[in-house]
Protein backbone atom coordinates (compact mmCIF):
# COMPACT_ATOMS: atom_id res chain seq x y z
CA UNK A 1 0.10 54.69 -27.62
CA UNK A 2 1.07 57.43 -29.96
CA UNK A 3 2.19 60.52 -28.65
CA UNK A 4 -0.69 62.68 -30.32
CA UNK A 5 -2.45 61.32 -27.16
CA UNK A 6 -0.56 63.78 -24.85
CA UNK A 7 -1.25 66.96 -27.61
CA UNK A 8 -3.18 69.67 -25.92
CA UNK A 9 -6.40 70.12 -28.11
CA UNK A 10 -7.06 73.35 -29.69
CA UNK A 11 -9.98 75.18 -27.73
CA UNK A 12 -11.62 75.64 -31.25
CA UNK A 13 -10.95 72.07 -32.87
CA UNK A 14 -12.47 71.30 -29.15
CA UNK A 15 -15.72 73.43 -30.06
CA UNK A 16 -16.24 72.38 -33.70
CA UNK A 17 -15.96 68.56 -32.27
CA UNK A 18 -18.75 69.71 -29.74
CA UNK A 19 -20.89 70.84 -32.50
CA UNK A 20 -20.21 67.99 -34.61
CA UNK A 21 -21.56 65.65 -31.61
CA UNK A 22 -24.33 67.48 -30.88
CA UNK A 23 -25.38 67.58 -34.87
CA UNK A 24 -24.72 63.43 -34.97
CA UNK A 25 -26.66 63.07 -32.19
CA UNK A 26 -29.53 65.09 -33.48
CA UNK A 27 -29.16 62.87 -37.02
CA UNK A 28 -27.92 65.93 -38.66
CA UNK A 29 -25.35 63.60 -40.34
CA UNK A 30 -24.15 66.08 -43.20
CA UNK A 31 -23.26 69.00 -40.63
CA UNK A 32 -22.00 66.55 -37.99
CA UNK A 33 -19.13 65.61 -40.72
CA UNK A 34 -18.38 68.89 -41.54
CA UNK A 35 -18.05 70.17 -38.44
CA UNK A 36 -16.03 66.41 -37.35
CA UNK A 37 -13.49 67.73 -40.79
CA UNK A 38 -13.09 70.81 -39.53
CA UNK A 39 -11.68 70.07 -36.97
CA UNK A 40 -10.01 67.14 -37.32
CA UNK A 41 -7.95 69.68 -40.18
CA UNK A 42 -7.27 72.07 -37.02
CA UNK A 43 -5.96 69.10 -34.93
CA UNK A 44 -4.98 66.18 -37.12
CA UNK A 45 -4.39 63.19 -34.98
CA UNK A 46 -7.39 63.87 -32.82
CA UNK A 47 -8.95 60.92 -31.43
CA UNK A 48 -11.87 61.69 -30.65
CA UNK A 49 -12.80 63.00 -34.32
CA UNK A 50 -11.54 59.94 -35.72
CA UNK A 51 -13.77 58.07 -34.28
CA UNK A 52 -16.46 59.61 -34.80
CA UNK A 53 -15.78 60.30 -38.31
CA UNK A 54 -15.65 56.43 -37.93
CA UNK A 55 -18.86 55.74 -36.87
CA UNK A 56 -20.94 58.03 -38.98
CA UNK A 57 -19.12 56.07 -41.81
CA UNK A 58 -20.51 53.21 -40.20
CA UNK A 59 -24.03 54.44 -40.07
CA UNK A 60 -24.21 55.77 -43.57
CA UNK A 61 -23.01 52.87 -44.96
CA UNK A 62 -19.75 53.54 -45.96
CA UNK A 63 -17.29 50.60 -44.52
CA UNK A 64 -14.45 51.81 -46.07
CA UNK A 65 -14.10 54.60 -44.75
CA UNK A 66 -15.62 53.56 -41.24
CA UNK A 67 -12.51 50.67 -41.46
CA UNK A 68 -9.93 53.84 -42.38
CA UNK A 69 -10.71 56.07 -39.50
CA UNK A 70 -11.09 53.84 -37.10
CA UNK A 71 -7.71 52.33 -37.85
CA UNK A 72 -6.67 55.38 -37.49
CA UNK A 73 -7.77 56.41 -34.29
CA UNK A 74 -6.48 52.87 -33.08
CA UNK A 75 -3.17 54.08 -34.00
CA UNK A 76 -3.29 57.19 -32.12
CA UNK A 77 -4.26 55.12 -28.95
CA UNK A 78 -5.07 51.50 -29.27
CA UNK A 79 -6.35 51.42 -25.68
CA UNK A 80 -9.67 52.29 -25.84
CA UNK A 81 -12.13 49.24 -25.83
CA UNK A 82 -14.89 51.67 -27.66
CA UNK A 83 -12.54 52.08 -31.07
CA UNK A 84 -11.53 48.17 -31.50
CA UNK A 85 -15.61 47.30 -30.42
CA UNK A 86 -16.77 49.47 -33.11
CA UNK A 87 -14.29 48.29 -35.90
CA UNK A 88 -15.71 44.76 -34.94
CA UNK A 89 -18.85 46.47 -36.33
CA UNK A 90 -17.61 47.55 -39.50
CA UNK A 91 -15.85 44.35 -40.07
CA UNK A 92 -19.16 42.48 -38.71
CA UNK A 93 -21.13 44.39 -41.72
CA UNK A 94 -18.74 43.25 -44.18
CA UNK A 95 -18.68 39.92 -43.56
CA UNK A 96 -15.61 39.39 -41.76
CA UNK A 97 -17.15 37.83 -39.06
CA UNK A 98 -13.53 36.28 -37.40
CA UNK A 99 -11.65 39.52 -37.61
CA UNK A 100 -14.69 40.85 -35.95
CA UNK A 101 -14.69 38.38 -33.44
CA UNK A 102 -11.30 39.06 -32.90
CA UNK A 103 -11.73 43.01 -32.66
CA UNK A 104 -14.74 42.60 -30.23
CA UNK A 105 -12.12 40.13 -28.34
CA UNK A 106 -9.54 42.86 -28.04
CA UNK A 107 -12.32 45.01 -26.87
CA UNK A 108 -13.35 42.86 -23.52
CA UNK A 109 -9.32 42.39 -22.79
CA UNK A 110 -9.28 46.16 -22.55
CA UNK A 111 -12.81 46.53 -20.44
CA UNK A 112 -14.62 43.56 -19.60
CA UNK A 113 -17.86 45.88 -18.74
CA UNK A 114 -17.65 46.55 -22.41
CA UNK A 115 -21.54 45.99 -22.77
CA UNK A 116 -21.81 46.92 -26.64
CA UNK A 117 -19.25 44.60 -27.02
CA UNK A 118 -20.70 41.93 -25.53
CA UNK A 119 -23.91 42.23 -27.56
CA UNK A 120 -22.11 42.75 -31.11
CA UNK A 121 -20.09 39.63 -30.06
CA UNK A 122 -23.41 38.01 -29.35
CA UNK A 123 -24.76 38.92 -32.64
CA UNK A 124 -21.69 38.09 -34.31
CA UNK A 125 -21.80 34.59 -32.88
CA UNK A 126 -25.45 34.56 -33.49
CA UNK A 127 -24.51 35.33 -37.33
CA UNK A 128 -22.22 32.25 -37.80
CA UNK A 129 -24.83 30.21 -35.71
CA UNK A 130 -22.35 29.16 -32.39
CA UNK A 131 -25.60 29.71 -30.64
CA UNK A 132 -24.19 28.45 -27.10
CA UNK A 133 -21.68 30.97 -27.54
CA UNK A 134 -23.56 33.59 -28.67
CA UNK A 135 -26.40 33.00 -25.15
CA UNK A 136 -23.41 33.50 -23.20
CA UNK A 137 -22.19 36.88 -24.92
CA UNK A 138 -25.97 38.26 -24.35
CA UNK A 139 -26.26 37.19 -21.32
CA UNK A 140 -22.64 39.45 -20.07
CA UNK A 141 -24.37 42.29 -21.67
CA UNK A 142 -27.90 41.59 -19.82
CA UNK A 143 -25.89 41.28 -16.66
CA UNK A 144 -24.38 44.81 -17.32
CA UNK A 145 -27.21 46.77 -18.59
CA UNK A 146 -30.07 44.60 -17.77
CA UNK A 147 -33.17 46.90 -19.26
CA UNK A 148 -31.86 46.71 -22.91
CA UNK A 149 -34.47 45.19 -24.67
CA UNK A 150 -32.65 44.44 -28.01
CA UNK A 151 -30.42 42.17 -25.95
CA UNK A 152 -33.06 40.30 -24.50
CA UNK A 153 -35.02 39.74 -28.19
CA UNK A 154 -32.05 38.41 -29.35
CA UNK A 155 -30.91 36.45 -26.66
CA UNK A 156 -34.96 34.70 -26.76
CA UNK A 157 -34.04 34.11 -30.63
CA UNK A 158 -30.77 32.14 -29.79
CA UNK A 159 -32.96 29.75 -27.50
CA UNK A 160 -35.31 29.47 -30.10
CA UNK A 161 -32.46 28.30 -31.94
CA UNK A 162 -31.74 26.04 -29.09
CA UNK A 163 -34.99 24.48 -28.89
CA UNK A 164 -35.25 26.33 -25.52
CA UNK A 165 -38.31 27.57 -26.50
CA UNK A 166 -40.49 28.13 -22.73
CA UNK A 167 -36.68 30.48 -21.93
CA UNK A 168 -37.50 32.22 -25.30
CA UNK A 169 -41.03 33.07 -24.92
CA UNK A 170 -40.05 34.40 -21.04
CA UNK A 171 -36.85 36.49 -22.87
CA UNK A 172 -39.31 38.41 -25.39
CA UNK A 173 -41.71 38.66 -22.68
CA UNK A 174 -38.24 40.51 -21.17
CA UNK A 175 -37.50 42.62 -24.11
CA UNK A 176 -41.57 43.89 -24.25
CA UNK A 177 -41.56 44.84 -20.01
CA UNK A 178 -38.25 47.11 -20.97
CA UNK A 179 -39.69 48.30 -24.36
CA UNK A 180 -43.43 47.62 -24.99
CA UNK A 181 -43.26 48.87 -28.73
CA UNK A 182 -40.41 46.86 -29.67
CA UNK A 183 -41.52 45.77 -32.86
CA UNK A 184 -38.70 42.65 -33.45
CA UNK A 185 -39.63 41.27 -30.33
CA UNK A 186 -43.70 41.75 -30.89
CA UNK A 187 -42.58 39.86 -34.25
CA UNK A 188 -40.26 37.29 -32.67
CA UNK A 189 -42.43 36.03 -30.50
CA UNK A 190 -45.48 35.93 -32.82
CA UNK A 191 -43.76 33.88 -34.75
CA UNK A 192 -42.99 31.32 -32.10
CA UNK A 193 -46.67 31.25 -31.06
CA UNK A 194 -47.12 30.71 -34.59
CA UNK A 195 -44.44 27.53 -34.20
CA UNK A 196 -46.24 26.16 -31.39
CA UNK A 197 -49.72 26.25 -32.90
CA UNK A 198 -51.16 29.03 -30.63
CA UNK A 199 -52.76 30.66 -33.92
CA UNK A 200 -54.67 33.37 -32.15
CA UNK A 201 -51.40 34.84 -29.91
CA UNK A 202 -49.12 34.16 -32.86
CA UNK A 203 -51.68 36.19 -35.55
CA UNK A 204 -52.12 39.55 -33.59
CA UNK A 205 -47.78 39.24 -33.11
CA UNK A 206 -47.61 38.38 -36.93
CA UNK A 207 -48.96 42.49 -37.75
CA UNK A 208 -45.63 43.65 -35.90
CA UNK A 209 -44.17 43.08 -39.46
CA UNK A 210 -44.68 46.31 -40.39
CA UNK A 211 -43.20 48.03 -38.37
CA UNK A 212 -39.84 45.90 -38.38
CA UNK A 213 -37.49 48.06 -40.26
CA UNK A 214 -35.28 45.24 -41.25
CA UNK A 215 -37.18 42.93 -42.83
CA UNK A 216 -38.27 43.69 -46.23
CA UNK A 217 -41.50 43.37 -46.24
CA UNK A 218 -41.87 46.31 -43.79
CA UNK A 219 -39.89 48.30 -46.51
CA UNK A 220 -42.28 47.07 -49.41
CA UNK A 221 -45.71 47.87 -47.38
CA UNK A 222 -48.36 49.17 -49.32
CA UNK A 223 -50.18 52.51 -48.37
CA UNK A 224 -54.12 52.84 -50.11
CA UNK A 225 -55.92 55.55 -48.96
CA UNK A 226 -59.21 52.91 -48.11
CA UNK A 227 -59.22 51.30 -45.25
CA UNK A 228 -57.50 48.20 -43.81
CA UNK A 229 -60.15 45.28 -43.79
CA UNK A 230 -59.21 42.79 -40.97
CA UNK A 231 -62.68 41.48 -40.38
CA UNK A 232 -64.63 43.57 -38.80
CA UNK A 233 -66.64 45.36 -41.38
CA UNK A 234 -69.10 44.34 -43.55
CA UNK A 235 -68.54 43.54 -47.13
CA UNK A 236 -71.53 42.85 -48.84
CA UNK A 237 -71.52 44.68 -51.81
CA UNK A 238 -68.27 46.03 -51.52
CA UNK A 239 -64.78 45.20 -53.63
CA UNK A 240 -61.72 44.73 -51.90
CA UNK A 241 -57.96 44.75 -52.64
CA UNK A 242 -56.51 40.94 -51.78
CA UNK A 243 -52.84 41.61 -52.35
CA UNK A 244 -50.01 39.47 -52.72
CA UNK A 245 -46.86 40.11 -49.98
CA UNK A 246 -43.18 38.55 -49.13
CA UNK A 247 -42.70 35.28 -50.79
CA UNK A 248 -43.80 33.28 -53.90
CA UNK A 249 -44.64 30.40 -51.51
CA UNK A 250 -46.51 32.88 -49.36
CA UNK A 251 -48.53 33.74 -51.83
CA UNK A 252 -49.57 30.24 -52.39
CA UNK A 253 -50.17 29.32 -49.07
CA UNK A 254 -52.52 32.15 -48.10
CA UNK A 255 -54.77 32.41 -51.60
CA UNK A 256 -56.66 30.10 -49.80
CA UNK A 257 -58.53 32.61 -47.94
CA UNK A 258 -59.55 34.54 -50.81
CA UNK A 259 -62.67 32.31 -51.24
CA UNK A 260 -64.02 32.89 -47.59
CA UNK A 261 -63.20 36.24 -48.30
CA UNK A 262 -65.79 36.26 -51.54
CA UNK A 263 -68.54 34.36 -49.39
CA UNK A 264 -68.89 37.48 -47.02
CA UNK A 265 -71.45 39.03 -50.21
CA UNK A 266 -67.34 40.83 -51.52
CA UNK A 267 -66.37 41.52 -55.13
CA UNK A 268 -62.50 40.21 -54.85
CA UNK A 269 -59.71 41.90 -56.75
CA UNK A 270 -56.69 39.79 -56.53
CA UNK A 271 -53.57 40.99 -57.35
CA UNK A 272 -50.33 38.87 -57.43
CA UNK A 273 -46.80 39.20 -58.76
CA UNK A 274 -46.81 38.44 -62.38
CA UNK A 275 -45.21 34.24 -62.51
CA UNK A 276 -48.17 33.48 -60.67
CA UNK A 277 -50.77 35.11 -63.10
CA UNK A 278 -52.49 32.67 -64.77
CA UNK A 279 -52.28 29.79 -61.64
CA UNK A 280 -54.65 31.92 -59.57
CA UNK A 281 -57.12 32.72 -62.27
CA UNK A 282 -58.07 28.81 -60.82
CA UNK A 283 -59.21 30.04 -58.00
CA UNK A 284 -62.22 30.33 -56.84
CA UNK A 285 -63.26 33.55 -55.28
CA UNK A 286 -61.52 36.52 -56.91
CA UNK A 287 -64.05 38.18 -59.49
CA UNK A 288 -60.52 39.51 -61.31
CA UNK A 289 -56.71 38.45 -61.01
CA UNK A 290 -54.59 41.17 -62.20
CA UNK A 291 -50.22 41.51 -61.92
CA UNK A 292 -48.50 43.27 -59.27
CA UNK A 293 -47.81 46.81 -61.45
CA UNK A 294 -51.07 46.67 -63.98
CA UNK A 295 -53.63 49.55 -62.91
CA UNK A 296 -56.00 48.36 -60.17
CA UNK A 297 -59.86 48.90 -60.44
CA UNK A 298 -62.07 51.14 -57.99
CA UNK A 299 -62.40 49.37 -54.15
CA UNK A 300 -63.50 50.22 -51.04
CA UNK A 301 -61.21 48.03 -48.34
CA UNK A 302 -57.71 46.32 -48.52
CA UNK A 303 -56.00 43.31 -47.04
CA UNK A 304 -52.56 41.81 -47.16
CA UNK A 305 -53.55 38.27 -47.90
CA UNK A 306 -51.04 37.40 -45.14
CA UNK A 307 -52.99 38.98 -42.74
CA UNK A 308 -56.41 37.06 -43.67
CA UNK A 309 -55.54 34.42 -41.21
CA UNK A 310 -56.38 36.98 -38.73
CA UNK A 311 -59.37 38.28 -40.14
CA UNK A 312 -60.57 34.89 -39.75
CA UNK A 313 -59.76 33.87 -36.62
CA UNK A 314 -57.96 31.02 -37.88
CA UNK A 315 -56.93 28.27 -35.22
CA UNK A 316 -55.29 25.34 -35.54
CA UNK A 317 -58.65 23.55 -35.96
CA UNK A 318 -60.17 26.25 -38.29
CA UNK A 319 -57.43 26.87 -40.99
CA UNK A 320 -59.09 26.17 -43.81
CA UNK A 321 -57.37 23.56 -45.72
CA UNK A 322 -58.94 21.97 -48.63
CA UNK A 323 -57.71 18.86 -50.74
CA UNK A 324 -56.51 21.37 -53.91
CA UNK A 325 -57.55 24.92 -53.95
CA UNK A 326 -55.59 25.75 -57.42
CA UNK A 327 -55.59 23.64 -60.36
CA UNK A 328 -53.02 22.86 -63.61
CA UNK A 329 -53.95 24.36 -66.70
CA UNK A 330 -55.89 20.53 -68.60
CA UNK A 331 -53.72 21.64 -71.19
CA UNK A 332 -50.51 21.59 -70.63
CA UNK A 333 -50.62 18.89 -68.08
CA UNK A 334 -51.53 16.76 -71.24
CA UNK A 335 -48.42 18.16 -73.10
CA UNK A 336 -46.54 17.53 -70.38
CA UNK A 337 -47.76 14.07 -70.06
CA UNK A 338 -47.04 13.42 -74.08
CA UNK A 339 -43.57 15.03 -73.44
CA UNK A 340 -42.51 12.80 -70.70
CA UNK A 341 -44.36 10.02 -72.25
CA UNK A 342 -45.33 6.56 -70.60
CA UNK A 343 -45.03 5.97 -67.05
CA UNK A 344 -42.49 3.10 -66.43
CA UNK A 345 -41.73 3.76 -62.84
CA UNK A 346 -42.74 5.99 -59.96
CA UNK A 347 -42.27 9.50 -61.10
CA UNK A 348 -40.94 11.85 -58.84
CA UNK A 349 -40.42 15.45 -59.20
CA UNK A 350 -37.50 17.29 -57.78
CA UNK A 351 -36.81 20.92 -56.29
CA UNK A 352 -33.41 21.23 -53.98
CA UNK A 353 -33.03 24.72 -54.15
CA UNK A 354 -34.96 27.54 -53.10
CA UNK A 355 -34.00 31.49 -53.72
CA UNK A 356 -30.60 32.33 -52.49
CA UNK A 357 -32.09 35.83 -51.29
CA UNK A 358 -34.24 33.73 -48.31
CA UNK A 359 -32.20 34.40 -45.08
CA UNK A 360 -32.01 30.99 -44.41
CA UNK A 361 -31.36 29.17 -47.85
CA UNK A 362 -28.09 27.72 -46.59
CA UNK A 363 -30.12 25.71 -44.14
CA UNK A 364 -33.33 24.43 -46.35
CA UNK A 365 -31.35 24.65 -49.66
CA UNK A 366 -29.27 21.14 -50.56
CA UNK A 367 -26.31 21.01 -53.10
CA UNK A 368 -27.32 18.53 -55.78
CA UNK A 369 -24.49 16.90 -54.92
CA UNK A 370 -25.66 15.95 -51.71
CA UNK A 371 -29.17 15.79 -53.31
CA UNK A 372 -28.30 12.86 -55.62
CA UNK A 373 -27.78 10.69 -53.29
CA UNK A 374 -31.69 10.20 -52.87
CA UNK A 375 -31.91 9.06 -57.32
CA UNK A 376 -32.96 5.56 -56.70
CA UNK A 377 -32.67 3.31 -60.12
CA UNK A 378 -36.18 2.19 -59.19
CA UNK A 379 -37.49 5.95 -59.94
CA UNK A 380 -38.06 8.06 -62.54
CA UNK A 381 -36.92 11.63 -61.64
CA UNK A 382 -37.95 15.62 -63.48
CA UNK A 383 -36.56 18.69 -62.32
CA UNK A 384 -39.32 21.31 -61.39
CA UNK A 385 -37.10 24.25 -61.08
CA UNK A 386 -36.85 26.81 -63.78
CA UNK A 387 -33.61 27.65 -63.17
CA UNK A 388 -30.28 26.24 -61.65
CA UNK A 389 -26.88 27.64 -59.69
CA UNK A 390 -23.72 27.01 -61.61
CA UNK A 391 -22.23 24.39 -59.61
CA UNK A 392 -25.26 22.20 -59.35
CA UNK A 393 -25.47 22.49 -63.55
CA UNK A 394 -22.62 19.94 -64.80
CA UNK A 395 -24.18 17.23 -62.01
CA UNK A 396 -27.03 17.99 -63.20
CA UNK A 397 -26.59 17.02 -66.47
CA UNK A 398 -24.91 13.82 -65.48
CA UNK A 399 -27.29 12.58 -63.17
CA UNK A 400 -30.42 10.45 -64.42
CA UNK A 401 -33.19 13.27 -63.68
CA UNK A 402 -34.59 14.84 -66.64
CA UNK A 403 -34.63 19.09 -66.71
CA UNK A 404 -36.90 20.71 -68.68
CA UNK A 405 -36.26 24.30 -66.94
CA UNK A 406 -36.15 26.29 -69.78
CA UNK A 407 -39.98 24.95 -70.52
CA UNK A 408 -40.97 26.52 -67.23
CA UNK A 409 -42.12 30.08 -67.86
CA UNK A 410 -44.39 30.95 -65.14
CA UNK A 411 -45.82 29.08 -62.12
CA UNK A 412 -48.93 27.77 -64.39
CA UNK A 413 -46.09 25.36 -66.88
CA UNK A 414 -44.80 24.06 -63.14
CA UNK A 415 -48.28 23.57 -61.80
CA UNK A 416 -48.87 21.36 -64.85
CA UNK A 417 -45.53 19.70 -64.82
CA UNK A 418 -46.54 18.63 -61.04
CA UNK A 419 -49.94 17.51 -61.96
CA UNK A 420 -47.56 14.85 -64.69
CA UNK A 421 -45.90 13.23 -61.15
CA UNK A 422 -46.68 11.11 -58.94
CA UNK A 423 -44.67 12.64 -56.46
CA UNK A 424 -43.20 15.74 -55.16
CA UNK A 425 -39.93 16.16 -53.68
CA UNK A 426 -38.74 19.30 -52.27
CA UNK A 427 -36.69 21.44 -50.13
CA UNK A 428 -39.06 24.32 -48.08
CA UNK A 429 -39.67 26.58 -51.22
CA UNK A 430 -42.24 27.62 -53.26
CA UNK A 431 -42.67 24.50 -54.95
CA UNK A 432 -44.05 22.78 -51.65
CA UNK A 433 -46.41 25.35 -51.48
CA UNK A 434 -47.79 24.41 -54.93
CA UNK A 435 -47.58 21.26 -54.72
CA UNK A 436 -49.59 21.36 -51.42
CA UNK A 437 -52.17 23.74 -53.49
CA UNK A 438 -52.64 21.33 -55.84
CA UNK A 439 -53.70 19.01 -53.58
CA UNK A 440 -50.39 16.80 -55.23
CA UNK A 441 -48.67 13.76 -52.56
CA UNK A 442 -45.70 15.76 -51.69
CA UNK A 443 -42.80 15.18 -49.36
CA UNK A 444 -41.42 18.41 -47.77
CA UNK A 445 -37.68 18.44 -47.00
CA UNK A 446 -37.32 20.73 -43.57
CA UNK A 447 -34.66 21.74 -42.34
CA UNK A 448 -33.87 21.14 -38.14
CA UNK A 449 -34.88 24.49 -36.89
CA UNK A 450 -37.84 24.41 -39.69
CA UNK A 451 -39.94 27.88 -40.47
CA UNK A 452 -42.94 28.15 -38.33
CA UNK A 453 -45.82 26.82 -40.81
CA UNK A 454 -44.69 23.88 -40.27
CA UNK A 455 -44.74 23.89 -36.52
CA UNK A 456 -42.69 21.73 -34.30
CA UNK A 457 -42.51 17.71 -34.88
CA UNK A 458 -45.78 16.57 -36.78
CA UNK A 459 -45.22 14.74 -40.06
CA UNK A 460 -48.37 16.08 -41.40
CA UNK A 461 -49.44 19.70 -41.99
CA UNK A 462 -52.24 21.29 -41.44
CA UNK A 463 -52.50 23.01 -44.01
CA UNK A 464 -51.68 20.83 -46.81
CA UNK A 465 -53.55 17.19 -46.11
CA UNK A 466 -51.87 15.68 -49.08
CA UNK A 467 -48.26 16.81 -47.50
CA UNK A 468 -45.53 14.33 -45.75
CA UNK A 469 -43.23 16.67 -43.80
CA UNK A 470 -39.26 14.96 -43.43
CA UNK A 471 -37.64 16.64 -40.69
CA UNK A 472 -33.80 17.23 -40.31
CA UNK A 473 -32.92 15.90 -36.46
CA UNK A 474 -30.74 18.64 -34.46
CA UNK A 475 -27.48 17.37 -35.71
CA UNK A 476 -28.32 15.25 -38.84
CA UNK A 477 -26.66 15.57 -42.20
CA UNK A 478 -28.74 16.36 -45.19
CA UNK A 479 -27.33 12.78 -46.91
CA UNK A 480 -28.50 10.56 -43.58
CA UNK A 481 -32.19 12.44 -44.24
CA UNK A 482 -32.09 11.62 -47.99
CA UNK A 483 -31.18 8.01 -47.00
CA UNK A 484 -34.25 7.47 -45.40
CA UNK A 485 -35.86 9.54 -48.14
CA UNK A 486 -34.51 6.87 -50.77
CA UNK A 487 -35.54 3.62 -48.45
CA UNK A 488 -39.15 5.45 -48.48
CA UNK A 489 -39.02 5.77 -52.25
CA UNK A 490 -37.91 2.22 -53.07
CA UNK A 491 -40.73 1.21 -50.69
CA UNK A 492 -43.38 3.20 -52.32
CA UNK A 493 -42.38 2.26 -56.19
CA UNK A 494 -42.27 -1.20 -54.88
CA UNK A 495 -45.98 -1.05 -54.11
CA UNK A 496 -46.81 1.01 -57.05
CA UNK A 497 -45.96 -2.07 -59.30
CA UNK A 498 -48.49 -3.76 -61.20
């Protein structure tokens, strides 16, 4: 403990801190600092200001600095749980998730009723996915502040994650009896409906996405001054807005709804982000396809596609799900067939990656390394990814599958390079999504703890009929999956013979 502990503090240094706090805690972050300097420049060494110079850092983002004063108030008395709790947080947000561990450790030796400690170890353990570890964190901080409803969303998403998933549904239930407008939670737990095949629950939870500050979509919503169309009113006669939100593969998925959405007597405007252009101008429904950015004409309603499954009603019986709602450009699917030439052997097309900006890549994404295991000799194998990550390149180009990424210019030259396979092979990404559009064989790579489209167990999908879902078992290696993959493979281009 350093001696600046013992100072007497300065009545005034005492007074500006006092303004600064009140200032912070009225988000009047600009004045709170000032006042926090000020004083801090009257009594330098004072703990207090430190850390709270600290954790406004924190909250505006700047770690740096957050890391430097708390440090420093550490030093002037390294026996406070609070200061070592919070650095946890700073190191936490900058990826330093052992040293946080460790700080949040430090924190509980000091005061085990630490209950912000408790839940940023949680999350931090959640983060690094020690799930058993991380229930038992949340489940301290429950037992000390039992009403905190962030706590109890997050502990329901580790038993998700667990495959607890009755415990999870009763843990949101928790978080929404202490906090009814808890968006995450609403969200959460749609989504598990949504996993479970309870459509109608998991639909109304599924709108909570815009109001869920951290996930992007919420930041990305888009604000028309005509109404929201979810159904109820009716659109003979009338144009609406069908626009494209969050993924690629989303996107591709939900289109099909835009042709129910035309039968109600509507003039559809569909607009979609600009790789997927000419694809949907196959569709059938949208009286005009135009890019995410070009000017949009005169309407009267508006609707997310994503929230069309709601409009509709759509159960598990009732999602619509026809053989191939999009088609390949005739075209190029015959340049692509002259390109590849004759068909010797069962021809298989490949995607192992998905976007590295997906939250969970690292778990549905597969290194081609680990990928090649699944090349049989009795296949024929083309890339249908545009573009590749650096390590996977050199393998790439010694392996036996043929790449033609640079080819692929928008979602229209895949689409045609699809309809030139037999087969699809893929990771959860995009491409299953147009291959299932396409009404194409595909075999979807999931991952254990697969996202909820794909709901818990089946091999088939409802929504793609010409889809084979491969599921990772809890504790399974990506190579024991593509073994199996490759005995299938050898299997089918043994029958595929003449």
């Amino acid at each position: 403990m350093s001696a600046l502990v013992n100072v007497p503090i300065a009545p005034q240094a005492e007074s500006l801190f006092a303004q600064g706090l009140e200032w912070h805690r009225q988000g009047l972050l600009e004045q709170a600092l000032a006042a926090y300097e000020q004083a801090l420049q009257l009594q330098p060494g004072y703990l207090d200001v430190l850390h709270h110079i600290g954790i406004l850092a924190y909250q505006a983002g700047d770690y740096a600095s957050a890391e430097q004063f708390l440090h420093a108030a550490i030093e002037v008395d390294g026996s406070v749980s609070a200061l070592h709790s919070n650095l946890g947080n700073v190191l936490k947000a900058t990826g330093r998730h052992e040293a946080a561990l460790e700080s949040y450790a430090h924190a509980l030796d000091l005061d085990q009723a630490n209950v912000d400690a408790w839940y940023n170890c949680g999350n931090t353990l959640q983060a690094l996915r020690r799930f058993d570890a991380a229930l038992a964190c949340y489940d301290r901080a429950l037992a000390l502040q039992a009403d905190d409803a962030q706590a109890w969303n997050n502990r329901a998403a580790v038993l998700q994650e667990l495959r607890r998933h009755d415990e999870a549904l009763q843990s949101y239930g928790m978080a929404l009896q202490h906090q009814p407008g808890n968006a995450e939670a609403h969200w959460n737990r749609g989504l598990l409906h949504l996993q479970h095949g309870r459509f109608a629950e998991g639909w109304r939870g599924y709108e909570w996405r815009w109001q869920v500050a951290t996930l992007s979509v919420s930041r990305q919503r888009r604000e028309f001054p005509q109404p929201l169309w979810l159904g109820r009113e009716d659109l003979a006669g009338k144009t609406i807005l069908l626009h494209a939100e969050q993924g690629l593969g989303d996107t591709l998925q939900f289109c099909r709804y835009v042709d129910m959405v035309a039968a109600r007597g509507a003039r559809v405007i569909l607009e979609v982000p600009p790789t997927l252009l000419g694809l949907m101008r196959t569709l059938a429904g949208p009286a005009k396809v135009v890019a995410r950015g070009a000017a949009l004409p005169l309407f009267d309603y508006h609707c997310p596609l994503m929230s069309l499954p709601l409009a509709f009603d759509s159960t598990l019986a009732t999602v619509p799900a026809p053989a191939g709602y999009l088609r390949a450009d005739a075209g190029k699917a015959a340049a692509w067939d002259a390109l590849l030439g004759p068909r010797s052997k069962l021809r298989v097309g490949v995607a192992w990656r998905g976007s590295q900006a997906h939250k969970d890549d690292d778990r549905r994404s597969i290194d081609f390394a680990v990928f090649a295991s699944v090349l049989s000799p009795a296949c024929e194998f083309v890339s249908l990814q545009d573009r590749h990550r650096p390590e996977d390149v050199p393998l790439l180009a010694a392996s036996t599958v043929r790449e033609y990424g640079q080819r692929l210019a928008d979602f229209s030259d895949t689409a045609a390079l699809c309809a030139a396979v037999d087969l699809v092979l893929t990771v959860d990404t995009s491409i299953a999504h147009l291959a299932g559009a396409l009404g194409k064989p595909a075999w979807i790579l999931l991952p254990a703890n697969a996202d909820w489209r794909w709901l818990l167990e089946r091999a088939d999908s409802p929504w793609y009929p010409s889809a084979r879902l491969v599921r990772q078992q809890p504790g399974e290696t990506w190579a024991a999956v593509l073994a199996r993959v490759r005995t299938g493979l050898d299997a089918m281009a043994s029958s595929a013979k003449p």
